[in-house]
Protein backbone atom coordinates (compact mmCIF):
# COMPACT_ATOMS: atom_id res chain seq x y z
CA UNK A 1 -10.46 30.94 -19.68
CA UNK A 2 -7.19 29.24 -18.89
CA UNK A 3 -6.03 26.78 -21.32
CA UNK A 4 -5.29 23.74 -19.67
CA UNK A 5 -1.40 23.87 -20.15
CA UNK A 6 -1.50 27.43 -18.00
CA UNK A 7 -3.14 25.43 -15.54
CA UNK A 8 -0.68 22.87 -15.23
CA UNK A 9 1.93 25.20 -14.72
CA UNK A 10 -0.16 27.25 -12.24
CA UNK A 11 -0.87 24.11 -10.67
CA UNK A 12 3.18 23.91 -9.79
CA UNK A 13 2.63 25.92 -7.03
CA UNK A 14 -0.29 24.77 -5.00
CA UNK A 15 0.27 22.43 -1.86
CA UNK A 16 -2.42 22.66 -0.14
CA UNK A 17 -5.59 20.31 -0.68
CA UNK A 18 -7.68 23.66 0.39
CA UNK A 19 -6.08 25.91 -2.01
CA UNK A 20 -8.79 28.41 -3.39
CA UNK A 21 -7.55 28.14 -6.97
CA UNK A 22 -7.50 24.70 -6.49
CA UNK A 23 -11.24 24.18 -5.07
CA UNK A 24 -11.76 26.43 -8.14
CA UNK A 25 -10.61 23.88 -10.28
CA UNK A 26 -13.38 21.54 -8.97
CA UNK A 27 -15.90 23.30 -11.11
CA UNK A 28 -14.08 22.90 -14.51
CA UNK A 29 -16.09 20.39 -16.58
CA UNK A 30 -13.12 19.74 -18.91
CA UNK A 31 -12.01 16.38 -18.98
CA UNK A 32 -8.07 17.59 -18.96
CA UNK A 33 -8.23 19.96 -16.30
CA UNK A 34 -10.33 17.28 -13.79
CA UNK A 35 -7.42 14.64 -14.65
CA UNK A 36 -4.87 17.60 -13.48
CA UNK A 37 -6.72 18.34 -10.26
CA UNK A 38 -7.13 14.60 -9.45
CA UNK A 39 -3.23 14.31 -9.90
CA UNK A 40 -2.53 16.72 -7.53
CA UNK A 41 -5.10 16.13 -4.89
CA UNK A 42 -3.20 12.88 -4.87
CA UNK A 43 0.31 14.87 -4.73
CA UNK A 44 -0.57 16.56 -2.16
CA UNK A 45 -2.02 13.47 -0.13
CA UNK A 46 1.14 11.63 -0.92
CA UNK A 47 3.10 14.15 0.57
CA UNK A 48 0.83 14.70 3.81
CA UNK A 49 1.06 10.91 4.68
CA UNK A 50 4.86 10.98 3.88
CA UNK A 51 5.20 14.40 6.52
CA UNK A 52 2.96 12.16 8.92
CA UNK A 53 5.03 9.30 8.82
CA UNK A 54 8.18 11.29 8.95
CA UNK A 55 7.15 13.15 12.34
CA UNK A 56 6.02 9.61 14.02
CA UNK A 57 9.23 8.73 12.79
CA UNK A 58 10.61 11.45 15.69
CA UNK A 59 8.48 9.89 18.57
CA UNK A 60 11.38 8.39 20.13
CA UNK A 61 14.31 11.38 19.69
CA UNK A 62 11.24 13.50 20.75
CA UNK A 63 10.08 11.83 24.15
CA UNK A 64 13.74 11.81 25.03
CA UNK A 65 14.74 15.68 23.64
CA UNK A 66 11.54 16.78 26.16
CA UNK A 67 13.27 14.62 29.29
CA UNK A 68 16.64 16.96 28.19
CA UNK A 69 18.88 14.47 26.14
CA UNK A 70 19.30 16.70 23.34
CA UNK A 71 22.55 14.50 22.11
CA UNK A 72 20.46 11.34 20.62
CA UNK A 73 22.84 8.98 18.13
CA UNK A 74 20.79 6.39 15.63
CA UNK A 75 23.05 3.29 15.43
CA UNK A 76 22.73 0.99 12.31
CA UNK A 77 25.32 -1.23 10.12
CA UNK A 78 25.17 -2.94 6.89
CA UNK A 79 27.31 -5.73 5.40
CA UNK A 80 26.72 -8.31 7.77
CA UNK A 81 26.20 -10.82 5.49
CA UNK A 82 28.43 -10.30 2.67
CA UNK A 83 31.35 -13.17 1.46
CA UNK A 84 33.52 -10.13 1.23
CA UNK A 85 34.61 -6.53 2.15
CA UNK A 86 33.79 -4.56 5.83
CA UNK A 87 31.20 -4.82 8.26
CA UNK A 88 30.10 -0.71 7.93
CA UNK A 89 28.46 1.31 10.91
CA UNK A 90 27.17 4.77 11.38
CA UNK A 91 25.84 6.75 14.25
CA UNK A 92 23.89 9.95 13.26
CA UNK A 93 22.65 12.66 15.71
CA UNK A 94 19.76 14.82 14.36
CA UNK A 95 18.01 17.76 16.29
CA UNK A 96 14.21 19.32 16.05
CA UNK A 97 15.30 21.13 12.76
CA UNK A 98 16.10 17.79 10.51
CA UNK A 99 13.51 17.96 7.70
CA UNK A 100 14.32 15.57 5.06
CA UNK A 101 11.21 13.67 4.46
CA UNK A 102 12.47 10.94 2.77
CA UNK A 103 14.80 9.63 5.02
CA UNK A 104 13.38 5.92 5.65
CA UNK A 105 14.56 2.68 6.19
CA UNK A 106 17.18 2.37 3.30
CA UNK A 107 15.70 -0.83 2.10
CA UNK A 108 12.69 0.87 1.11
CA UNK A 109 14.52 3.60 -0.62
CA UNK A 110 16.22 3.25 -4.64
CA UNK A 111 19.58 3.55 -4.93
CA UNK A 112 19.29 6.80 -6.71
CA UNK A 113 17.65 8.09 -3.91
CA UNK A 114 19.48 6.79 -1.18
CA UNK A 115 22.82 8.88 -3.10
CA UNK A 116 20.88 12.33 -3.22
CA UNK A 117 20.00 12.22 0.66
CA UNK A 118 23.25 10.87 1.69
CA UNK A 119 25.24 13.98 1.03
CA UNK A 120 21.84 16.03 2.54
CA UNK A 121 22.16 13.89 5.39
CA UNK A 122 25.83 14.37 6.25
CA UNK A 123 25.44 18.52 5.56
CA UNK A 124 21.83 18.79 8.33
CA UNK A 125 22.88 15.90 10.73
CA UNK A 126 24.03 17.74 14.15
CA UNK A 127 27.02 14.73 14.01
CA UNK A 128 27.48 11.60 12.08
CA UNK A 129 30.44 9.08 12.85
CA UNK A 130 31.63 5.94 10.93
CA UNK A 131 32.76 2.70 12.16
CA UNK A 132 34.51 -0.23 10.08
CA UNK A 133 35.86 -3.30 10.97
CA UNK A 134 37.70 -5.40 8.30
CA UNK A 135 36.77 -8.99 7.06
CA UNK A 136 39.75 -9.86 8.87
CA UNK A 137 38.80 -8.95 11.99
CA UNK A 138 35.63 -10.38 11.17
CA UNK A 139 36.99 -13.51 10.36
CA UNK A 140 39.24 -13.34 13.76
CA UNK A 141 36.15 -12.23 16.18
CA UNK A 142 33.41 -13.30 14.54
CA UNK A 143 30.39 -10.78 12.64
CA UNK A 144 28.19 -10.26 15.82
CA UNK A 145 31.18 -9.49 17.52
CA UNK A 146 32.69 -6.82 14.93
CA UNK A 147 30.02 -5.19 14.24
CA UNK A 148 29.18 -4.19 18.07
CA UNK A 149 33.19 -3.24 17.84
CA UNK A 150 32.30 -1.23 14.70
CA UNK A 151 29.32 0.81 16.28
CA UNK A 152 31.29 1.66 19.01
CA UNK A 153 33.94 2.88 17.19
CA UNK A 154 31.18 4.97 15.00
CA UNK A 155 29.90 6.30 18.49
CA UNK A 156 33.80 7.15 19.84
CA UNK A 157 33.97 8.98 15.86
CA UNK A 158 31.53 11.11 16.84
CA UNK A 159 32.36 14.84 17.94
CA UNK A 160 29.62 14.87 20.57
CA UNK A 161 28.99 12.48 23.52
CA UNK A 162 25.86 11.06 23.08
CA UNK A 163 23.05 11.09 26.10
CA UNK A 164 21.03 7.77 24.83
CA UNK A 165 21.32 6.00 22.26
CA UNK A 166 18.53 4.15 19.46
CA UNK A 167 20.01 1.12 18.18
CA UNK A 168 18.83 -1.33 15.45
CA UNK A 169 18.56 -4.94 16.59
CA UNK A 170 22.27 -5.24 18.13
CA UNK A 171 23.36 -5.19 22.00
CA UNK A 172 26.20 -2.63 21.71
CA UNK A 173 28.83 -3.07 25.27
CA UNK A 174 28.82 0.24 25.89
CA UNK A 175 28.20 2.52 29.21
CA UNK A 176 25.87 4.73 27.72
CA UNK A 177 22.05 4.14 28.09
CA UNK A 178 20.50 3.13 24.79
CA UNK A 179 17.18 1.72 23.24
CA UNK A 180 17.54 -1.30 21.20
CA UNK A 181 14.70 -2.48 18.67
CA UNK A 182 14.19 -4.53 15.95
CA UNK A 183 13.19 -2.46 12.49
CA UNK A 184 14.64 0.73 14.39
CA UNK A 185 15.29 2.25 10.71
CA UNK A 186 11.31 1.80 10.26
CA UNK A 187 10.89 3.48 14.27
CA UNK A 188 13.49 6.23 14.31
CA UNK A 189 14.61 9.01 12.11
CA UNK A 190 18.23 8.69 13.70
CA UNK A 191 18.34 5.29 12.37
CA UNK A 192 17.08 5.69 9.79
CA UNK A 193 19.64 8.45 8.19
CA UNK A 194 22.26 5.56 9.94
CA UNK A 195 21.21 2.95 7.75
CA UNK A 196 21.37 5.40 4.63
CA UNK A 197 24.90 6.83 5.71
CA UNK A 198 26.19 3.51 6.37
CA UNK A 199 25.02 1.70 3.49
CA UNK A 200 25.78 4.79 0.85
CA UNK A 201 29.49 4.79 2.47
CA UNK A 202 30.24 1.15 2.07
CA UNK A 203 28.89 0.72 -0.76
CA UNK A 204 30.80 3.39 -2.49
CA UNK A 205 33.52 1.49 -0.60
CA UNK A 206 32.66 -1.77 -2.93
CA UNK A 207 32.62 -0.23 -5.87
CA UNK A 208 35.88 1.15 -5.50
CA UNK A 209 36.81 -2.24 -4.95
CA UNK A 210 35.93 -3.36 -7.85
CA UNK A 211 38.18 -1.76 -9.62
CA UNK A 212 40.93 -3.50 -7.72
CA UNK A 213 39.26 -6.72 -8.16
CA UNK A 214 37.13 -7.01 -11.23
CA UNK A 215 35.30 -9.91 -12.15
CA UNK A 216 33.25 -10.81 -8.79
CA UNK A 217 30.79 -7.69 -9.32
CA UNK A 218 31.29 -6.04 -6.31
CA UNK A 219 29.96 -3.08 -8.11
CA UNK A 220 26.40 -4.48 -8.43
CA UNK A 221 26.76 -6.93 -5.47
CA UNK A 222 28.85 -5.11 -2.75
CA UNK A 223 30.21 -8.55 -1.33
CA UNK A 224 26.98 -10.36 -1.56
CA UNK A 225 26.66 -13.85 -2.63
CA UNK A 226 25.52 -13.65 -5.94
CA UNK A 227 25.43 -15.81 -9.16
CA UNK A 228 28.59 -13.40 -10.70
CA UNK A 229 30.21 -13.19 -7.35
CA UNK A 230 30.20 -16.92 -6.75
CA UNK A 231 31.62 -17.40 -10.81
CA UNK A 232 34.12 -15.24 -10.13
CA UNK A 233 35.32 -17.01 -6.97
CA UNK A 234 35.34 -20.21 -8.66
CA UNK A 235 37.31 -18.66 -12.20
CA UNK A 236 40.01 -16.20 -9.78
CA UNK A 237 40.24 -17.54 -6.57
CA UNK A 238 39.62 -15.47 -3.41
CA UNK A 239 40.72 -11.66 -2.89
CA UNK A 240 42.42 -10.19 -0.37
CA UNK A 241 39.17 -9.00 0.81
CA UNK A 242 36.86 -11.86 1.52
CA UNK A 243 35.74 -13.34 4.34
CA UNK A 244 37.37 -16.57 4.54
CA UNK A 245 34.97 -18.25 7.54
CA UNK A 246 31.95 -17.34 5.67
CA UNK A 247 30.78 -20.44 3.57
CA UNK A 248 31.09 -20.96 0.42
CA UNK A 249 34.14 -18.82 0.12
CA UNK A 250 36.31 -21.52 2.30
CA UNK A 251 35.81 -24.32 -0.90
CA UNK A 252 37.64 -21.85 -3.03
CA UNK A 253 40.95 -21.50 -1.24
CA UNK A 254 43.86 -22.49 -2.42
């Protein structure tokens, strides 16, 4: 009989809930082997509701793919509503073959996580382009209005034309048709692996930053108003990067 560390290690390789060794396993009365096959069982439910949700996740890019728009860009930004650094955009263009799983809105995602699929994301994505725009040009057109300048600028960085395009909550002014919905990173794939690429590039951006600028914690906060960010305006003034129309950062000029 197989101790019960073999069986872990056997266990290793099963992934499916109809296994034979594992329905085998059902009949072991020890206590340490039925707490093994109840971890799994659950493993390998985990994992079937995370495929599930992953294909839904394709509904959209799918439909359109079958209707012969195989060129499909998922639009999203992030830094919207930081007191300093850019307003970040990304447009990513996956195909039938894009299997990473855990690509998901990137709020629901760790940070640890969100680094290890960024990289995965740039090497399977058929195309992925970035767009920036500056907290001074922020400051001179307004946020709404620089980040719609920033995902068209991500589309343009692209090195194919896209045929539609699935866009998270913002009106883009641009001659190509396009879906827009709110929670697109919870709808779409596309957007999804936007919101990661665009959030994993600026915030590497930030923490470069601080380095240039220490004492606001842009490497914790990326430009958000926190409790150390808004100390450190108050103790050193305002950087070179903030946004000087967004509030409170106008009470610390000098």
């Amino acid at each position: 009989m197989a101790t019960i560390k073999e069986i872990k290690a056997d266990l290793v390789a099963v992934t499916d809930a109809n296994d034979p060794y594992l329905l085998e396993l059902l009949g072991d009365e020890r206590a340490g082997v039925k707490a093994l096959v109840k971890r799994k069982q659950k493993q390998i439910n985990d994992h079937q509701v995370k495929v599930a949700d992953f294909k839904q996740r394709f509904a959209l890019e799918r439909e359109l793919w079958n209707h012969g728009k195989k060129w499909v860009a998922g639009i999203d930004e992030v830094g919207r509503g930081c007191l300093a650094g850019p307003v970040v955009t990304a447009a990513v263009v996956l195909d039938e073959s894009f299997d990473l799983i855990s690509v998901n809105d990137s709020k629901k995602l760790s940070a640890e996580v969100r680094e290890e699929l960024y990289p995965q994301i740039l090497k399977e994505a058929l195309s992925v382009g970035i767009g920036i725009y500056s907290n001074e040009e922020i400051d001179q057109i307004g946020i709404l209005n620089a980040t719609k300048q920033a995902m068209k600028m991500a589309i343009a960085n692209l090195n194919v034309v896209p045929q539609h395009l699935l866009v998270d909550a913002v009106q883009i002014p641009i001659d190509i048709p396009k879906s827009v919905m709110f929670k697109g990173d919870s709808k779409s794939n596309s957007i999804a692996a936007a919101s990661i690429v665009a959030k994993e590039y600026r915030d590497h951006l930030m923490h470069s930053y601080n380095d240039l600028y220490p004492g606001y914690g842009f490497d914790q906060n990326v430009g958000y108003g926190t409790k150390q960010h808004l100390l450190g305006l108050e103790s050193l003034g305002v950087t070179p990067i903030h946004r000087r129309t967004f509030e409170p950062v106008p009470n610390f000029l000098k």
